[in-house]
Protein backbone atom coordinates (compact mmCIF):
# COMPACT_ATOMS: atom_id res chain seq x y z
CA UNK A 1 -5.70 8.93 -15.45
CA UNK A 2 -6.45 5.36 -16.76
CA UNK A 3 -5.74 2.68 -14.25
CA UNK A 4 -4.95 0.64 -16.83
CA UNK A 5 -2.63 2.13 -18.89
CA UNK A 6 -0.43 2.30 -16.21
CA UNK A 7 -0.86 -1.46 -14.89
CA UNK A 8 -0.76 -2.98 -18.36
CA UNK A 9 2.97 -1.78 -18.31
CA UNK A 10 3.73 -3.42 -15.03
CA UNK A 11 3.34 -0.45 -12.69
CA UNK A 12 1.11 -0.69 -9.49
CA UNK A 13 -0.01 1.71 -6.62
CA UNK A 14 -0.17 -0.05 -3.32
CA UNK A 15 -0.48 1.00 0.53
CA UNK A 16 0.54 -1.99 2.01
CA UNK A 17 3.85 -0.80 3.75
CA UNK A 18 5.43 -4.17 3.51
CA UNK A 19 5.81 -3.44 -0.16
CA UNK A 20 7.95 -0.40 0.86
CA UNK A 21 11.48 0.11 0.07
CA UNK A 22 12.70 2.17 2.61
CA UNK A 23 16.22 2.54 1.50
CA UNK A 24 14.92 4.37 -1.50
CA UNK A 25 12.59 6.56 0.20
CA UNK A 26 14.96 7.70 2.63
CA UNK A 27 17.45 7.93 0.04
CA UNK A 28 15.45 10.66 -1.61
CA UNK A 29 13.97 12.65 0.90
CA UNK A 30 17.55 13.07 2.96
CA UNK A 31 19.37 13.07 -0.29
CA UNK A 32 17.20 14.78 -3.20
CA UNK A 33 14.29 16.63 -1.27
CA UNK A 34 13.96 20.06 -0.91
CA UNK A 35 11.85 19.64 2.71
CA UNK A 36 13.12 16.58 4.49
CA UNK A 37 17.03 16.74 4.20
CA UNK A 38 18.67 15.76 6.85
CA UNK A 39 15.77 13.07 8.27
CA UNK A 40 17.23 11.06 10.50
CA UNK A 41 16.23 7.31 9.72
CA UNK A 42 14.33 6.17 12.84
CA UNK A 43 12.23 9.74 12.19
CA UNK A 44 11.45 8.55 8.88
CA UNK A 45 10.82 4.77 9.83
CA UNK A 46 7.93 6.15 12.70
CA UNK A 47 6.24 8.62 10.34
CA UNK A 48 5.82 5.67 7.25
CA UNK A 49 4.62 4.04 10.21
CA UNK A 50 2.08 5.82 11.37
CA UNK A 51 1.12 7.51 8.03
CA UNK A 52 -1.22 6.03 5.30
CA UNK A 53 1.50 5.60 2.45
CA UNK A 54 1.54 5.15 -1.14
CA UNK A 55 4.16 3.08 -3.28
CA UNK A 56 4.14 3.36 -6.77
CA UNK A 57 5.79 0.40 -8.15
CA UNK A 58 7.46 -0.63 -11.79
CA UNK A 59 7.79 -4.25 -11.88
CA UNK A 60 7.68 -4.51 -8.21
CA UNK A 61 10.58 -1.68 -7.42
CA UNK A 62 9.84 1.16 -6.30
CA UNK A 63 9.10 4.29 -8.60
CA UNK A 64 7.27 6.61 -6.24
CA UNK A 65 6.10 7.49 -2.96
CA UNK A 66 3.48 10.05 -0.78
CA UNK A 67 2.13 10.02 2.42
CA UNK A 68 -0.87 11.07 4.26
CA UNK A 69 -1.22 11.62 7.65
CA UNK A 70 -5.09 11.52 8.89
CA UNK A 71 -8.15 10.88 10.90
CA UNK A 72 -9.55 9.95 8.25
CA UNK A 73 -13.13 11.59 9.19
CA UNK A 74 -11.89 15.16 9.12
CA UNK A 75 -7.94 16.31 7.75
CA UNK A 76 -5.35 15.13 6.02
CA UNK A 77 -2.17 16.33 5.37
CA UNK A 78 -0.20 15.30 2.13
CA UNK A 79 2.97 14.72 2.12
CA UNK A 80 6.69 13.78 1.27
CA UNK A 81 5.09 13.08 -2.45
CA UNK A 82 8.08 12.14 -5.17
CA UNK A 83 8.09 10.09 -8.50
CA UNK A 84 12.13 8.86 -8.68
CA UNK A 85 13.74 10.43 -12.38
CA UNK A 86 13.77 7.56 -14.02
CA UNK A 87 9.96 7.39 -13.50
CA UNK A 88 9.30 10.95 -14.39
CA UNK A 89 7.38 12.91 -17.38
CA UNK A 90 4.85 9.77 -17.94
CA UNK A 91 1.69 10.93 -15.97
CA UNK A 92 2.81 8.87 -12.43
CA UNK A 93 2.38 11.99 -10.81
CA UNK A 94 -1.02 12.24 -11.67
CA UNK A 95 -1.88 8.85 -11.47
CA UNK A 96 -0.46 8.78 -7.74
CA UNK A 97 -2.62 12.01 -6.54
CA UNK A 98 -5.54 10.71 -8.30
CA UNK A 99 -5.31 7.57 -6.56
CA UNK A 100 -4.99 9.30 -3.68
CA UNK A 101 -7.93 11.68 -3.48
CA UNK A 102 -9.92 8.60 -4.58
CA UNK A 103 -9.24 6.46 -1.95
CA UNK A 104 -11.81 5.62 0.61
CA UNK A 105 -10.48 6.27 3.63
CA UNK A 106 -9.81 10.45 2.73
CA UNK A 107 -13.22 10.73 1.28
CA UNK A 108 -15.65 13.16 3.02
CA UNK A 109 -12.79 15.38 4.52
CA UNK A 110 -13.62 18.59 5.70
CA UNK A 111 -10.04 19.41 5.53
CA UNK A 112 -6.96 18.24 2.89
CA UNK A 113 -3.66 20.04 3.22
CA UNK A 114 -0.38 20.05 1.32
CA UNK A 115 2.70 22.41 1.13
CA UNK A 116 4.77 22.32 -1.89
CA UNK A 117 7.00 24.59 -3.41
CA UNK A 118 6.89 24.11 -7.12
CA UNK A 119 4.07 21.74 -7.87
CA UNK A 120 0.71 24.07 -7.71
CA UNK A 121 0.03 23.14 -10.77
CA UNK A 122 0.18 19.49 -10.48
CA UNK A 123 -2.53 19.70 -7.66
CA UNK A 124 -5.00 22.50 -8.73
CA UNK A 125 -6.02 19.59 -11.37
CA UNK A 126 -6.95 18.07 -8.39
CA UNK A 127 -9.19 20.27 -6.35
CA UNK A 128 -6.12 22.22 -4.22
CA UNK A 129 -6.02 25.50 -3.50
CA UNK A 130 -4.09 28.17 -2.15
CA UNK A 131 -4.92 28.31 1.27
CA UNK A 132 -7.61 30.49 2.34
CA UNK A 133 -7.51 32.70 5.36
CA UNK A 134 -3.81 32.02 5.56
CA UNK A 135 -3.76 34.33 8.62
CA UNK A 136 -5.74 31.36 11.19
CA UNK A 137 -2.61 29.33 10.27
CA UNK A 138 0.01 28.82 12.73
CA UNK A 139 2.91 25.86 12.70
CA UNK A 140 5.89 25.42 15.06
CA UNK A 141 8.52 24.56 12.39
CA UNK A 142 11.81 22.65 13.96
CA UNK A 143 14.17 21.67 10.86
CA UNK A 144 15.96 18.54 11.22
C-alpha cells in the first residue's frame, strides 16, 4: 500500500488516542461486531486505554479502527480491527494492517496473534498464519 495515495485524498492513520471517536467505535463493536457485542462502555474505554490503537481517519472522522495489546519486546495480540461501510472495498484494510506490522514499537516480536473469523485472507498477505501447535493453546473465554 502507498502511503500516499491514501493521504493525498484526506485519509490519515494515527495512534494518538485523543484523535479517537469513541462513540463510533463502541457503536460498532456492541452494535455491528461479530466478537465484542454486548461491551459494556467503561470495558471498552479501559482496553483503548491501555491498548496501542489505530484510527484511520477521512477528513478527520473516523473511518477505521484496530488495536494491539503488547509488550512490545515479545507478543502482540491484534485486535477489534474494522474499516466502517462507507470506508470499505478501497484498500483501508490493507493500508491499516500494513501500517500496523510496520510500526516500530511491534517490530522484532517473537510472537503476533489475531483471531478472526472471516478475514484469513486479508492477513496471510501479511505474514499470518494459522496457528501452529494449536494444542499448547489454552484461553479462559467469559462473553460479555
Amino acid at each position: 500500500m502507498n502511503d500516499s495515495q491514501f493521504i493525498n485524498k484526506g485519509y490519515q492513520i494515527s495512534t494518538d488516542n485523543s484523535l479517537l471517536d469513541f462513540n463510533a467505535i463502541f457503536n460498532y463493536l456492541d452494535g455491528e461486531s461479530y466478537w465484542a457485542k454486548g461491551i459494556p462502555p467503561e470495558k471498552l474505554r479501559k482496553a483503548i486505554d491501555n491498548s496501542l490503537c489505530f484510527g484511520v481517519y477521512k477528513d478527520n472522522k473516523m473511518a477505521g479502527f484496530a488495536r494491539v495489546i503488547s509488550d512490545k519486546a515479545t507478543f502482540a495480540y491484534l485486535c477489534d480491527v474494522f474499516i466502517l461501510k462507507p470506508y470499505r472495498n478501497i484498500g483501508l484494510s490493507k493500508w491499516l494492517i500494513q501500517t500496523i506490522t510496520l510500526h516500530p514499537d511491534l517490530q522484532g516480536l517473537r510472537r503476533f496473534v489475531l483471531a478472526t473469523l472471516d478475514a484469513h485472507g486479508l492477513y496471510k498477505q501479511f505474514g499470518f498464519e494459522q496457528i501452529t501447535r494449536a494444542e499448547r493453546w489454552m484461553e479462559i473465554f467469559t462473553p460479555y
